[in-house]
C-alpha atoms as a PDB file:
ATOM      1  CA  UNK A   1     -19.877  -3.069  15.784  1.00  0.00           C
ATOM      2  CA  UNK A   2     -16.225  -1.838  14.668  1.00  0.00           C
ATOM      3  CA  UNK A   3     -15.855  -0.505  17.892  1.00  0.00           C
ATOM      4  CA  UNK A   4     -16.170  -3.519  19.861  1.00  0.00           C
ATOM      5  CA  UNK A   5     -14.252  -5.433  18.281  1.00  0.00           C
ATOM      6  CA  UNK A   6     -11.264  -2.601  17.676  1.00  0.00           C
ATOM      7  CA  UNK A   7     -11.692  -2.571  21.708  1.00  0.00           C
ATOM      8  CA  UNK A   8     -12.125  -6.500  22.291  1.00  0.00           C
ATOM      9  CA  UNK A   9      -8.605  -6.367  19.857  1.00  0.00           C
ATOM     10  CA  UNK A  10      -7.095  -3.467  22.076  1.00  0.00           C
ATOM     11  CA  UNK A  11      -8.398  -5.417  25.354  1.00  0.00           C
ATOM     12  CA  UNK A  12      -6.592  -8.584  24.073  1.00  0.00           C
ATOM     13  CA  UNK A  13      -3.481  -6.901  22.980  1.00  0.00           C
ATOM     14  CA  UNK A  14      -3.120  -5.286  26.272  1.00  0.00           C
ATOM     15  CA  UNK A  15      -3.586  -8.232  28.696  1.00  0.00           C
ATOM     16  CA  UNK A  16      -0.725 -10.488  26.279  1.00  0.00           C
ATOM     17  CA  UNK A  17       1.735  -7.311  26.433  1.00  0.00           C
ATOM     18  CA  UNK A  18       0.849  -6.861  30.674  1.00  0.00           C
ATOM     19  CA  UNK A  19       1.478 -10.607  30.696  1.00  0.00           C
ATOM     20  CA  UNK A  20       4.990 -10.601  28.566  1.00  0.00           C
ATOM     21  CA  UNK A  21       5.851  -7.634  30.493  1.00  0.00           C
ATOM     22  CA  UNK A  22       5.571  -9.631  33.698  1.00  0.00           C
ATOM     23  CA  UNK A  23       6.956 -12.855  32.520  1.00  0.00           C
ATOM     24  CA  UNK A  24       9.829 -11.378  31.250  1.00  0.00           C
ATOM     25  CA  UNK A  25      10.181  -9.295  34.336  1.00  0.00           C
ATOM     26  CA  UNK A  26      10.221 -12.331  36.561  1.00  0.00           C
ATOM     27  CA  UNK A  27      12.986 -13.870  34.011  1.00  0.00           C
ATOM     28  CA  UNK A  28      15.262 -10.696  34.484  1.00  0.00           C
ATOM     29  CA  UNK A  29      14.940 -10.235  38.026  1.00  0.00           C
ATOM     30  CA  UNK A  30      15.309 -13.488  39.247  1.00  0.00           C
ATOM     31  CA  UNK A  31      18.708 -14.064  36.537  1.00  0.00           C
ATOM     32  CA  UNK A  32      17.649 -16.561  34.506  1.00  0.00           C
ATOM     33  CA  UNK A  33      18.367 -14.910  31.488  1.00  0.00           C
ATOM     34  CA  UNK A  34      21.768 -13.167  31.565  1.00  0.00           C
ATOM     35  CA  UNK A  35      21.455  -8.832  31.347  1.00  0.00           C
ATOM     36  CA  UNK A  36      23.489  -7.421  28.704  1.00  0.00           C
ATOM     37  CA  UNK A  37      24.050  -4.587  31.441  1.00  0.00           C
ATOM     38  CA  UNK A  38      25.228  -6.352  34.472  1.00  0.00           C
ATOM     39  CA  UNK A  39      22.516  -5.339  37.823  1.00  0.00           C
ATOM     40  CA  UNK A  40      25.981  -4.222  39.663  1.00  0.00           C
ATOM     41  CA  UNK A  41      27.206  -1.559  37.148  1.00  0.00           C
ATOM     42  CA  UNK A  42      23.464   0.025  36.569  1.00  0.00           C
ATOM     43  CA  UNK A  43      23.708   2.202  39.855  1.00  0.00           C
ATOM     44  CA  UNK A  44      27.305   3.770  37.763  1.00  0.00           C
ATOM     45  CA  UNK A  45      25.915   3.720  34.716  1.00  0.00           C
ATOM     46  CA  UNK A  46      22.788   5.553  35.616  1.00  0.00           C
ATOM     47  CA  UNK A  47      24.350   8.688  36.415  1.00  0.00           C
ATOM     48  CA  UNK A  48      26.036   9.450  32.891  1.00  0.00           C
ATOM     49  CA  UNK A  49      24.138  11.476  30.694  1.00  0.00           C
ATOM     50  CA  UNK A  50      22.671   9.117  27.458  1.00  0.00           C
ATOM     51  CA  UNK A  51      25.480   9.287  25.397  1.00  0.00           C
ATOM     52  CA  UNK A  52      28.102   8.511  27.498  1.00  0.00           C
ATOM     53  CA  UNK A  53      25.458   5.448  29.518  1.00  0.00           C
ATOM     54  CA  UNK A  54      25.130   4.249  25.318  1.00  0.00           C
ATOM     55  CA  UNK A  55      29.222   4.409  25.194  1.00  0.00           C
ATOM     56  CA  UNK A  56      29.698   2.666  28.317  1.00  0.00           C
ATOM     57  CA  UNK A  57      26.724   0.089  28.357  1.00  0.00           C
ATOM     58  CA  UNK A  58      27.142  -0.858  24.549  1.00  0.00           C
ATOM     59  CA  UNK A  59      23.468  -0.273  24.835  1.00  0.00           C
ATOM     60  CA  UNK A  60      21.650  -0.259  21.766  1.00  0.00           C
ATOM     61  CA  UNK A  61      20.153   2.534  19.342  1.00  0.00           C
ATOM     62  CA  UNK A  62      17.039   2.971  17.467  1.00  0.00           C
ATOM     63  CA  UNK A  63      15.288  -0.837  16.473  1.00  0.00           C
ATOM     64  CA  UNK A  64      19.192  -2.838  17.299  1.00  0.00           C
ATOM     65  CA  UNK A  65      17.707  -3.445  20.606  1.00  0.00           C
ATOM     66  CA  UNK A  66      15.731  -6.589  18.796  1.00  0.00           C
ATOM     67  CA  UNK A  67      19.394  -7.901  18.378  1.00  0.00           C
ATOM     68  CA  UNK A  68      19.500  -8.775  22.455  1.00  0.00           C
ATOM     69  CA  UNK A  69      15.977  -9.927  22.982  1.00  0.00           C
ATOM     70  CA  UNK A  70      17.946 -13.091  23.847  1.00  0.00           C
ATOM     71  CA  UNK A  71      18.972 -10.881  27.021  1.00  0.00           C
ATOM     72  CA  UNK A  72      17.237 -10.563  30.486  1.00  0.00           C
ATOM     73  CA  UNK A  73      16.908  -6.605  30.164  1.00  0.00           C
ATOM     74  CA  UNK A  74      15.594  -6.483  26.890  1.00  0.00           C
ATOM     75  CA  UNK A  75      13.380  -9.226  26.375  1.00  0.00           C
ATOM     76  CA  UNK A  76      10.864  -6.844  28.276  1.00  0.00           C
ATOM     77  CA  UNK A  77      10.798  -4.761  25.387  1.00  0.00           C
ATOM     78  CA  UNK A  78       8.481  -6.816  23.150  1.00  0.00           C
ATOM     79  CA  UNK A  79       5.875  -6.139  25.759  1.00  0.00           C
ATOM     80  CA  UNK A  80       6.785  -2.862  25.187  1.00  0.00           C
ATOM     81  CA  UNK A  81       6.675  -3.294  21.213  1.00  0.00           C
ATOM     82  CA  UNK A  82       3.365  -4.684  22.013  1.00  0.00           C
ATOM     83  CA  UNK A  83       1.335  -1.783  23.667  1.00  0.00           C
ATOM     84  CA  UNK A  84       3.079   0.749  20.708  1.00  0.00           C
ATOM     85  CA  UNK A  85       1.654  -1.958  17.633  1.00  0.00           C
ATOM     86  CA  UNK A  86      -1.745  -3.235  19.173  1.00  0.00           C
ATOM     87  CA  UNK A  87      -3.305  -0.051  18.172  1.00  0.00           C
ATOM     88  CA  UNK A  88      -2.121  -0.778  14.281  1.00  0.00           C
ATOM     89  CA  UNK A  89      -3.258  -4.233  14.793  1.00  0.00           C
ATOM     90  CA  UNK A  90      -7.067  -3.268  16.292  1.00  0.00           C
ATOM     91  CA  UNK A  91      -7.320  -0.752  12.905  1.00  0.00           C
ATOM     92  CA  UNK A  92      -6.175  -3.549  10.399  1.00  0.00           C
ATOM     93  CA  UNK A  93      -8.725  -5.929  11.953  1.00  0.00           C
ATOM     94  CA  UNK A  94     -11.551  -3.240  11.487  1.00  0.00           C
ATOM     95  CA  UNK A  95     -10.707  -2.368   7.695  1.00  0.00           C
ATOM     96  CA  UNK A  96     -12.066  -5.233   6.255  1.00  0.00           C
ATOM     97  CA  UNK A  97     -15.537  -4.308   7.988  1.00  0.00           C
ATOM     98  CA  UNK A  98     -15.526  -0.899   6.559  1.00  0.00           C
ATOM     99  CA  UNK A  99     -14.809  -2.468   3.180  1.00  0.00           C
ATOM    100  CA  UNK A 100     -17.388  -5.375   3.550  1.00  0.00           C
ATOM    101  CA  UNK A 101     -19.679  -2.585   4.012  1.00  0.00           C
ATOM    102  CA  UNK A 102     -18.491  -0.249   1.136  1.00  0.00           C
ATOM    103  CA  UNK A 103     -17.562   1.844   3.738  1.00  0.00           C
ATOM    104  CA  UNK A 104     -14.006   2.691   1.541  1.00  0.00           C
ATOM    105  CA  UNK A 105     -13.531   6.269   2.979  1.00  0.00           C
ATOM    106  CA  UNK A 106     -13.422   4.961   6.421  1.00  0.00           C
ATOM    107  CA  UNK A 107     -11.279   1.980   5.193  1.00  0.00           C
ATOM    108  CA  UNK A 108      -8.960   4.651   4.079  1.00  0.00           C
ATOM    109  CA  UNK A 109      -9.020   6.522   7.228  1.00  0.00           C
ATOM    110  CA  UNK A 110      -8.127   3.528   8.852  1.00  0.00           C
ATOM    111  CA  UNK A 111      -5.333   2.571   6.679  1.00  0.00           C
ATOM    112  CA  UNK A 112      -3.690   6.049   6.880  1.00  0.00           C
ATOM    113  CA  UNK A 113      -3.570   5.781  11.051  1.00  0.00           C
ATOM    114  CA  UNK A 114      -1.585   2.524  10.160  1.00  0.00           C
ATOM    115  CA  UNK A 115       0.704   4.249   8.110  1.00  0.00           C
ATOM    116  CA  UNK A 116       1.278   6.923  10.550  1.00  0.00           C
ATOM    117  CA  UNK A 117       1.703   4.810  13.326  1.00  0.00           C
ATOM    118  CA  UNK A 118       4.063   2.109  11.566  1.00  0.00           C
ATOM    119  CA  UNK A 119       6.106   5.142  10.202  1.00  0.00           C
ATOM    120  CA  UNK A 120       6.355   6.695  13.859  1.00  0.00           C
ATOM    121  CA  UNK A 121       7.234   3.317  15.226  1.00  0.00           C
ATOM    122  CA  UNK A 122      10.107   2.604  12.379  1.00  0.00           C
ATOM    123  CA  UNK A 123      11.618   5.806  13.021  1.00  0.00           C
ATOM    124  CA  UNK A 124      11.180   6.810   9.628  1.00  0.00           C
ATOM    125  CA  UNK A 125       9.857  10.350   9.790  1.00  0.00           C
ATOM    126  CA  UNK A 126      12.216  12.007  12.875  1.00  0.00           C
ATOM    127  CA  UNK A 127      10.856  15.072  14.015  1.00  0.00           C
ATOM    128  CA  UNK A 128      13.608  18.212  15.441  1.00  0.00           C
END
């Protein structure tokens, strides 16, 4: 049963981030939101290595990019937020069937894949 509806959650979650990505694809490319990288400097800009496009663009770093969701270019990125979380999601919408059942050690499996995931997402734990 947890299955189905961790897939029916992961099915959901998928569709609204394909949707936002679209959506907000439409938005940029047709300029109704304005870029915070103009479309006429990306073919320059996209030839410096990363630090020097960051320098340049005023592109943001680590989670300041949800400063300029109010921007054409990255408004795609809660779409993007979206497929990286919905797994989280699915597994905190399961736990409470695992503990309904008394089920507590795969409750606690579950909650520890939500750790790890939120803590990869937040950047907390940077690897090299």
């Amino acid at each position: 049963m947890e299955q189905q509806i961790y897939a029916r959650w992961l099915a959901i979650g998928t569709r609204i981030g394909l949707a936002w990505l679209a959506v907000s694809f439409a938005l940029y490319m047709l300029a109704l939101l304005d870029p915070h990288v103009p479309h006429g400097e990306l073919p320059r800009l996209w030839t410096l290595p990363v630090d020097q496009y960051i320098a340049a663009s005023g592109a943001p770093t680590g989670w300041d990019w949800v400063t300029l969701l109010h921007r054409g270019d990255y408004l795609n990125f809660i779409g993007v937020a979206l497929f990286a979380g919905i797994s989280a999601i699915a597994y905190a919408r399961i736990v409470p069937l695992f503990i309904a059942r008394g089920e507590h050690g795969r409750a606690a499996i579950a909650v520890l894949q939500i750790l790890v995931l939120v803590a990869a997402a937040s950047g907390v734990v940077l690897l090299g």
